[in-house]
Protein backbone atom coordinates (compact mmCIF):
# COMPACT_ATOMS: atom_id res chain seq x y z
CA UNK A 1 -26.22 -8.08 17.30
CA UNK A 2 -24.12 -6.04 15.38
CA UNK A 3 -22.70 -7.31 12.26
CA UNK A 4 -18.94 -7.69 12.42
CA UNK A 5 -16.82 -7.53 8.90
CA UNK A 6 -13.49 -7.89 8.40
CA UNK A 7 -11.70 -5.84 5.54
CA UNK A 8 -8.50 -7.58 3.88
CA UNK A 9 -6.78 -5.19 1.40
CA UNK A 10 -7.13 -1.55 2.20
CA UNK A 11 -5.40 -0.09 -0.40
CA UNK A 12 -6.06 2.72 -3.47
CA UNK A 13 -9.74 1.06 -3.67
CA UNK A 14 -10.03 -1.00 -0.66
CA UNK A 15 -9.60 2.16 1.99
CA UNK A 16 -12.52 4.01 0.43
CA UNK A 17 -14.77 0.96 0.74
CA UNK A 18 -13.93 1.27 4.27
CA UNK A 19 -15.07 4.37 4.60
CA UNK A 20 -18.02 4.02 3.01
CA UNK A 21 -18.95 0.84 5.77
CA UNK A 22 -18.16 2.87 8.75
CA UNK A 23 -20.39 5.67 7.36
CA UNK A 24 -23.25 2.90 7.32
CA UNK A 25 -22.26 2.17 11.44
CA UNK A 26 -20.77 -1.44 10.30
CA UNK A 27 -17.67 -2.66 12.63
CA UNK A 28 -15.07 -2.67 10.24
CA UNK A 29 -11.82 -4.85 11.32
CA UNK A 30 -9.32 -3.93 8.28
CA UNK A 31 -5.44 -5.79 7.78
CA UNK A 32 -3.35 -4.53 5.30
CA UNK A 33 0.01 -6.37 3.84
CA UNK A 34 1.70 -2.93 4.02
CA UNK A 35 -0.34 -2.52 7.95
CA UNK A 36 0.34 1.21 7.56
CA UNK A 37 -2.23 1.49 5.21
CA UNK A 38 -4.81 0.04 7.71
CA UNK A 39 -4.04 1.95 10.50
CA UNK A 40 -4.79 4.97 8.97
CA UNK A 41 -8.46 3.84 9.26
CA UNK A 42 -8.60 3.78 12.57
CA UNK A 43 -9.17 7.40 13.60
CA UNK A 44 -12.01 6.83 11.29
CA UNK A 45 -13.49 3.78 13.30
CA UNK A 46 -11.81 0.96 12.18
CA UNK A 47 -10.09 -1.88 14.33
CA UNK A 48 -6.57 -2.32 13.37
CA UNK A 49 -5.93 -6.69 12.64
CA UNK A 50 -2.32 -8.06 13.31
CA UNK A 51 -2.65 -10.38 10.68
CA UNK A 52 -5.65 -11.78 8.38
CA UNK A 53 -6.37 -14.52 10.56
CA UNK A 54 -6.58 -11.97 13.10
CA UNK A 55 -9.41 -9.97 11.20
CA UNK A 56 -11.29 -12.93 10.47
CA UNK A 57 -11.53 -15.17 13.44
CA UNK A 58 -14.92 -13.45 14.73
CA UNK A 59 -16.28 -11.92 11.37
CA UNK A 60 -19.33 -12.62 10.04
CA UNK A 61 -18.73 -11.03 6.69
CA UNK A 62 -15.32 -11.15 5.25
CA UNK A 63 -14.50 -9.17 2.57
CA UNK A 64 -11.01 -9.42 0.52
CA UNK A 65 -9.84 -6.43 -2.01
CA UNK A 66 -6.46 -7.95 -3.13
CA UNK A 67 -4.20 -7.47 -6.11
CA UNK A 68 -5.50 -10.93 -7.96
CA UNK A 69 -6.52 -14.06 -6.94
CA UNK A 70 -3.48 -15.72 -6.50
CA UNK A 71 -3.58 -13.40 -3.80
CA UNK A 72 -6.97 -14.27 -2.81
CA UNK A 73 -7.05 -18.02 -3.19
CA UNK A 74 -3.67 -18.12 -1.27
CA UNK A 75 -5.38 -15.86 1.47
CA UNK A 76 -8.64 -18.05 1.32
CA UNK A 77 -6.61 -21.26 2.16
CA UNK A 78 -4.39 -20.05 4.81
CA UNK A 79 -7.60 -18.78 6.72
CA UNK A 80 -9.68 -20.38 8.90
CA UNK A 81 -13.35 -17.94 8.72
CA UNK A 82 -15.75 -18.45 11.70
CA UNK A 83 -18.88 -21.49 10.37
CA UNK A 84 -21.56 -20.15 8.73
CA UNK A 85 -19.87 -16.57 7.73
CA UNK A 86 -19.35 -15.10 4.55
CA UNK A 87 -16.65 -14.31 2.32
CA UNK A 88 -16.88 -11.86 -0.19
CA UNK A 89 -14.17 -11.52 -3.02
CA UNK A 90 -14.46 -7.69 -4.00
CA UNK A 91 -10.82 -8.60 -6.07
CA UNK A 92 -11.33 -8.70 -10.15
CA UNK A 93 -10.08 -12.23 -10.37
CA UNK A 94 -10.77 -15.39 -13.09
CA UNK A 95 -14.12 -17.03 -13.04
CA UNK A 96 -12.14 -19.77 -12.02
CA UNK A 97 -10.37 -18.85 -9.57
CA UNK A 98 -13.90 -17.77 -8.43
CA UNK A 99 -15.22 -20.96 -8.63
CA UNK A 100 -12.55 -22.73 -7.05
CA UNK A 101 -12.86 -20.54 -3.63
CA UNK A 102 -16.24 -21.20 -3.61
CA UNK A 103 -15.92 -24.55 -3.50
CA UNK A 104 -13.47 -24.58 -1.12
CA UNK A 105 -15.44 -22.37 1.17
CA UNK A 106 -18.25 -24.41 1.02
CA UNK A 107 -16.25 -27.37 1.66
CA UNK A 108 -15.83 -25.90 5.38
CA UNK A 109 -19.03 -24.67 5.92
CA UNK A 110 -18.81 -20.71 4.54
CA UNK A 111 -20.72 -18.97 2.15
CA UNK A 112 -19.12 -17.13 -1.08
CA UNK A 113 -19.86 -14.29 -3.34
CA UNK A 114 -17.72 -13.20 -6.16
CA UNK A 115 -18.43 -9.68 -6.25
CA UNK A 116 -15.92 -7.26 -8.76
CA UNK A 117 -16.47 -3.57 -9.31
CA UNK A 118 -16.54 -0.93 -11.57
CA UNK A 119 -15.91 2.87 -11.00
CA UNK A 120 -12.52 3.27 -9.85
CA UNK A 121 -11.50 5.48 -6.85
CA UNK A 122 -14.15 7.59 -7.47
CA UNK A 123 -16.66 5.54 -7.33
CA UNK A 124 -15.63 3.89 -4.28
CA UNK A 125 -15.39 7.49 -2.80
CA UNK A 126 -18.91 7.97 -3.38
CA UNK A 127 -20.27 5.03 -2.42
CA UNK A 128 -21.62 4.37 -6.47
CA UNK A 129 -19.49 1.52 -6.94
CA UNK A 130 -21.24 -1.01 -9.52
CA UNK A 131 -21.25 -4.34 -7.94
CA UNK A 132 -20.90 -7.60 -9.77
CA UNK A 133 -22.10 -10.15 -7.36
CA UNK A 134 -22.02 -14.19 -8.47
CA UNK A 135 -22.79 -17.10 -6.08
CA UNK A 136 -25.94 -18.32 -4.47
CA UNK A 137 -29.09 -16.14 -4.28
CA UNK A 138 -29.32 -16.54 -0.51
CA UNK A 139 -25.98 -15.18 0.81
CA UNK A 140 -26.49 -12.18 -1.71
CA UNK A 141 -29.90 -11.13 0.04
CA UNK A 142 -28.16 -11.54 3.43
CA UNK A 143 -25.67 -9.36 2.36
CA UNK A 144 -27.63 -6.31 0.38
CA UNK A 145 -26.77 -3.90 3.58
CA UNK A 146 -23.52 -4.51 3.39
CA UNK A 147 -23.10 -4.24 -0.16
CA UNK A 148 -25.31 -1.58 -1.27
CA UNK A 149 -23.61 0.88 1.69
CA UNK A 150 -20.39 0.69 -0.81
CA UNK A 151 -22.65 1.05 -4.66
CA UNK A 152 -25.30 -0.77 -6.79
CA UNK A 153 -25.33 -4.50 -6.29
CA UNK A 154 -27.05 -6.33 -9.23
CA UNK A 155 -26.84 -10.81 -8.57
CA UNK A 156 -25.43 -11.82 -12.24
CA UNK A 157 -25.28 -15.65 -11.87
CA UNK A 158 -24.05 -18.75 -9.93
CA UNK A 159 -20.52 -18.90 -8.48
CA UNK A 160 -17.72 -16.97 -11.16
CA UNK A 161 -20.52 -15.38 -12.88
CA UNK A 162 -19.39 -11.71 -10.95
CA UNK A 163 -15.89 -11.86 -12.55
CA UNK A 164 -17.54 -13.02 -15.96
CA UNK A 165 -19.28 -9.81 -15.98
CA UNK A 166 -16.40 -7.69 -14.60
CA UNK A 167 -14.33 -9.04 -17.53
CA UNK A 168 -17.16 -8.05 -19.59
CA UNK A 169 -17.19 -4.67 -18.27
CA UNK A 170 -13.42 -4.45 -19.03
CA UNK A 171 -13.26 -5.77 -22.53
CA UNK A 172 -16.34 -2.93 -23.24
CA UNK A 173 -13.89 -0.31 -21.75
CA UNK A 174 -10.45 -1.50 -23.52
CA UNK A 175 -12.54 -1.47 -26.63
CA UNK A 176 -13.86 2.08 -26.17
CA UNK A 177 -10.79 3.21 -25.49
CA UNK A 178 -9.26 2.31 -28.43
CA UNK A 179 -11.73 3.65 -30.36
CA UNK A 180 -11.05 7.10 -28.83
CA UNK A 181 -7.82 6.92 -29.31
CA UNK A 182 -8.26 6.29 -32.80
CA UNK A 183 -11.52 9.09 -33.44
CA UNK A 184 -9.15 11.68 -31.34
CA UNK A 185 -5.99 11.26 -33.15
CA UNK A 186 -7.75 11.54 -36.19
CA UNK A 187 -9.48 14.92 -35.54
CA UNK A 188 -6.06 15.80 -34.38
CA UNK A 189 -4.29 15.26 -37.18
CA UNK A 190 -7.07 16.73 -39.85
CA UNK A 191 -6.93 20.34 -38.25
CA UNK A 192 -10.62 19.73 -35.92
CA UNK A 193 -10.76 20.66 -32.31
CA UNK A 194 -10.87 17.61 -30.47
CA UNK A 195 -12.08 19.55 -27.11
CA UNK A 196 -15.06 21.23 -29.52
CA UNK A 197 -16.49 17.96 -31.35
CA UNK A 198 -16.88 15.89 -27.81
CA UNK A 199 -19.25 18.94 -26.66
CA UNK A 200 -20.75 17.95 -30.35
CA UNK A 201 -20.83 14.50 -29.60
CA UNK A 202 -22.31 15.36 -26.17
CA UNK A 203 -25.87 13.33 -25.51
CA UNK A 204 -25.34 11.73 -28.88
CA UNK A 205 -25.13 7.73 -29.56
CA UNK A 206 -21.05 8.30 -29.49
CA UNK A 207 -20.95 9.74 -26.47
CA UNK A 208 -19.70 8.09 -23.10
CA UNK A 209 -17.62 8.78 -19.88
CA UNK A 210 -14.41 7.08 -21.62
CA UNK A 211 -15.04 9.89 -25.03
CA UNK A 212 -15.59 12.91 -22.79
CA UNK A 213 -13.08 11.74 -19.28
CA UNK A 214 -10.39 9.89 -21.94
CA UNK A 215 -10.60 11.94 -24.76
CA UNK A 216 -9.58 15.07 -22.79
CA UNK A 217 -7.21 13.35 -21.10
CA UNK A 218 -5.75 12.34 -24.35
CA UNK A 219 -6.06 15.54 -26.04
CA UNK A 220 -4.06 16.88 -22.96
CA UNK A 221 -1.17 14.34 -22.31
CA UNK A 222 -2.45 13.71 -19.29
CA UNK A 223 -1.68 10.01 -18.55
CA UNK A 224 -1.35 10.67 -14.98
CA UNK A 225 -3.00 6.92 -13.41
CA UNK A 226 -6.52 6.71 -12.81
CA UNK A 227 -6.59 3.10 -14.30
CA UNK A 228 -2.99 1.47 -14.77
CA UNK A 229 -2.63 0.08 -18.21
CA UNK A 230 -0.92 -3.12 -16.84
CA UNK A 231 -3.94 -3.84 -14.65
CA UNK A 232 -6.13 -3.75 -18.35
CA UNK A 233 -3.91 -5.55 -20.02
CA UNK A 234 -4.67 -8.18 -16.73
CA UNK A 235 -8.08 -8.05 -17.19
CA UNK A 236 -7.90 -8.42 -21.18
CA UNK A 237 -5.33 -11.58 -20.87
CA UNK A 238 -8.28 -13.09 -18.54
CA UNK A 239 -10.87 -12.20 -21.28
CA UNK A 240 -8.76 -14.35 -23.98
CA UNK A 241 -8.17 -16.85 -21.76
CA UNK A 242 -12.03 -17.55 -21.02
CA UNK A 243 -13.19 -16.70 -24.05
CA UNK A 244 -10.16 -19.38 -25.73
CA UNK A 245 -12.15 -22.06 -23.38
CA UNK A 246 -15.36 -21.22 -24.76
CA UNK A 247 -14.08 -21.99 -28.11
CA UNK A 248 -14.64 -18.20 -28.97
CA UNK A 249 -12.84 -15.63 -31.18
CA UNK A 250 -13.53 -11.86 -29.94
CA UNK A 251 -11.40 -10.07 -32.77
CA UNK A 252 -12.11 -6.67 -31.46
CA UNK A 253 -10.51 -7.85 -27.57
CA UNK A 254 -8.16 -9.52 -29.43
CA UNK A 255 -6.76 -5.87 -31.33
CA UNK A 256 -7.08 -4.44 -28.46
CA UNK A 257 -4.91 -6.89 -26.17
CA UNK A 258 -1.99 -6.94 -28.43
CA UNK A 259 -2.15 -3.12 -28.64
CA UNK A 260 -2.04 -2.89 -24.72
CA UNK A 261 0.92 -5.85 -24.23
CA UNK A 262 2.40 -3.69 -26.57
CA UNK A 263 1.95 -0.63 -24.71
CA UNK A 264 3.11 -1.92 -21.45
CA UNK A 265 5.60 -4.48 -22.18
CA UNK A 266 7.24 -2.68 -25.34
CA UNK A 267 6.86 0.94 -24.51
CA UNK A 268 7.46 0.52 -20.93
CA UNK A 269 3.41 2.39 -20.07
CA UNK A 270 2.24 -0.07 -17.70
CA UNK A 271 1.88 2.43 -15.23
CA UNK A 272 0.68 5.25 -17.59
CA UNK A 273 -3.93 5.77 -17.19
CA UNK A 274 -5.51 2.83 -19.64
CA UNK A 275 -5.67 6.18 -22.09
CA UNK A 276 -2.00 6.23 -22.87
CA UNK A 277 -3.08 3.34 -25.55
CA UNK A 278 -3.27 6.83 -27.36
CA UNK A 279 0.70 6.63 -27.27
CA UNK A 280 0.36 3.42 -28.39
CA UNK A 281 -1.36 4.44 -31.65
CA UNK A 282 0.80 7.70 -32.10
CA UNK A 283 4.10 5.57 -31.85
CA UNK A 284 2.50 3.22 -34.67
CA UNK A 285 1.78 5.97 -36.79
CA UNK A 286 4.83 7.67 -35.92
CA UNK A 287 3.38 10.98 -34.46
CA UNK A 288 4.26 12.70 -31.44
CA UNK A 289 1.87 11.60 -28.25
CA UNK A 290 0.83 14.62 -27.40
C-alpha cells in the first residue's frame, strides 16, 4: 500500500518539498492557510485539503512546514492524526516546543520527529536539503524514503535535538556573516578589490558559501531576500534563550544578535537577505551601504 502524506504549509520552502515528494511517486495531500498556494500543486499531482484536518485524517506521514511553532503546536493540538502515523515538524522551531509536541503526540498514540533544514529555496529545489531529524531511532528509519526524496537526513538525538542543531546551524551562519561583513567592508574601504581577494580566498581555510554567495552580494547592494533578516534574528533570539537555560554565555551569538535586532527593529531591514547586516556595520561606521 501506498504511503499517503499529508503536506501542511506549502509556502516559499514548503511547495518545493512538494515537488520533490511527487517526483519520488509519494501521494502528497497539501493545505495551505493562504489555499491558493496549495492548489497550485495540483497540476503537479497533489490533492488539494479543505482544511488541515482534512489532509490529515487518512495520512500516514504528516508533515508540517509552518512559520514557527506557535503555529505548529497550535496546529498539532487542533488535529486529530490517524493511530500509529507520523508527524514530522520540518518548521525551525524551539527544542521545546519540540519536545512538548512530542509528548503530546505520543500521548495519543503518534510518532514524532523534529526535523529542521538547511539550504534555503535552493536547496529544497534540488532535493539537497540538509535534514536535522530528532526523536526516536525507529520512526526515523521508517521514514528515510520519505525524507531522503527531499535532502540528506542525518538522526542528531532524542526528541528537540533536530531544532538544537538547526539553531546550531544558524548561530554558525549569523556568525559568518558578520564576519564578512566586517572582512568586506574593510577591503572596501582600504582601496582592495573585494570581488578579486574571494577568488584569492577561494579553496582556502576562509573560504565558504556565505564569503563567496554573501560577500558578492554585499559588494553589490544586492539585499534582494534569499534569507529574511527577521527570520535570523528568530533563530538567534532562540539560540540565547537555550543557551541562557544552559547557564551558557556565547559572546560571539550574543554580538551578533544585538547587531541583527538592531538591523531589523532600528533600521527597519527585517525583510532585507541576512547580508544586509553589512548595512548594519556601514551605518555604525557611518559609511554609505553600498
Amino acid at each position: 500500500m501506498q504511503t499517503q502524506i499529508a503536506f501542511l504549509g506549502t509556502g516559499l520552502m514548503g511547495a518545493p518539498m512538494v515537488r520533490k515528494l511527487l517526483d519520488h511517486n509519494f501521494e502528497v495531500h497539501v493545505w495551505n492557510r493562504t489555499l491558493s498556494k496549495a492548489k497550485a500543486l495540483v497540476g503537479q499531482g497533489a490533492v488539494l485539503a479543505a482544511s488541515p484536518q482534512n489532509a490529515i485524517e487518512d495520512a500516514d506521514v504528516v508533515i508540517s512546514m509552518l512559520s514557527d511553532g506557535v503555529a505548529t503546536g497550535t496546529l498539532v493540538e487542533s488535529s486529530t492524526p490517524k493511530k500509529r502515523s507520523l508527524w514530522i515538524d520540518m518548521s525551525s522551531t524551539k527544542p521545546s516546543e519540540a519536545r512538548a509536541q512530542y509528548k503530546y503526540l505520543a500521548n495519543i498514540g503518534v510518532a514524532h520527529l523534529d526535523a529542521p533544514v538547511s539550504g534555503g529555496v535552493k536547496g529544497a529545489e534540488n532535493g539537497s536539503l540538509a535534514i536535522m531529524v530528532g526523536g526516536d531511532p525507529a520512526p526515523f528509519d521508517s521514514a528515510n524514503a520519505i525524507l531522503t526524496a527531499m535532502g540528506r537526513a542525518v538522526h542528531v538525538g532524542p526528541a528537540g535535538a533536530g531544532q538544537l542543531a538547526k539553531l546550531s546551524n544558524q548561530a554558525i551562519v549569523a556568525v559568518t556573516i558578520g564576519a564578512v561583513a566586517e572582512a568586506m567592508m574593510f577591503l572596501q574601504e582600504n582601496g582592495a578589490d573585494p570581488n578579486a581577494v574571494r577568488q584569492a580566498l577561494k579553496g582556502g581555510f576562509a573560504d565558504s558559501i556565505i564569503l563567496q554567495m554573501h560577500g558578492q552580494r554585499m559588494t553589490e547592494g544586492n539585499f534582494v531576500p534569499g534569507g529574511l533578516s527577521k527570520l535570523q534574528l528568530k533563530d538567534l533570539v532562540n539560540v540565547m534563550e537555550e543557551a541562557t537555560g544552559a547557564g551558557l554565555t556565547l559572546p560571539l551569538v550574543q554580538n551578533v544578535f544585538e547587531r541583527f535586532n538592531r538591523l531589523c527593529n532600528e533600521m527597519d531591514g527585517g525583510d532585507l537577505d541576512h547580508s544586509a547586516i553589512f548595512l548594519e556595520l556601514a551605518e555604525r561606521n557611518k559609511l554609505k551601504g553600498t
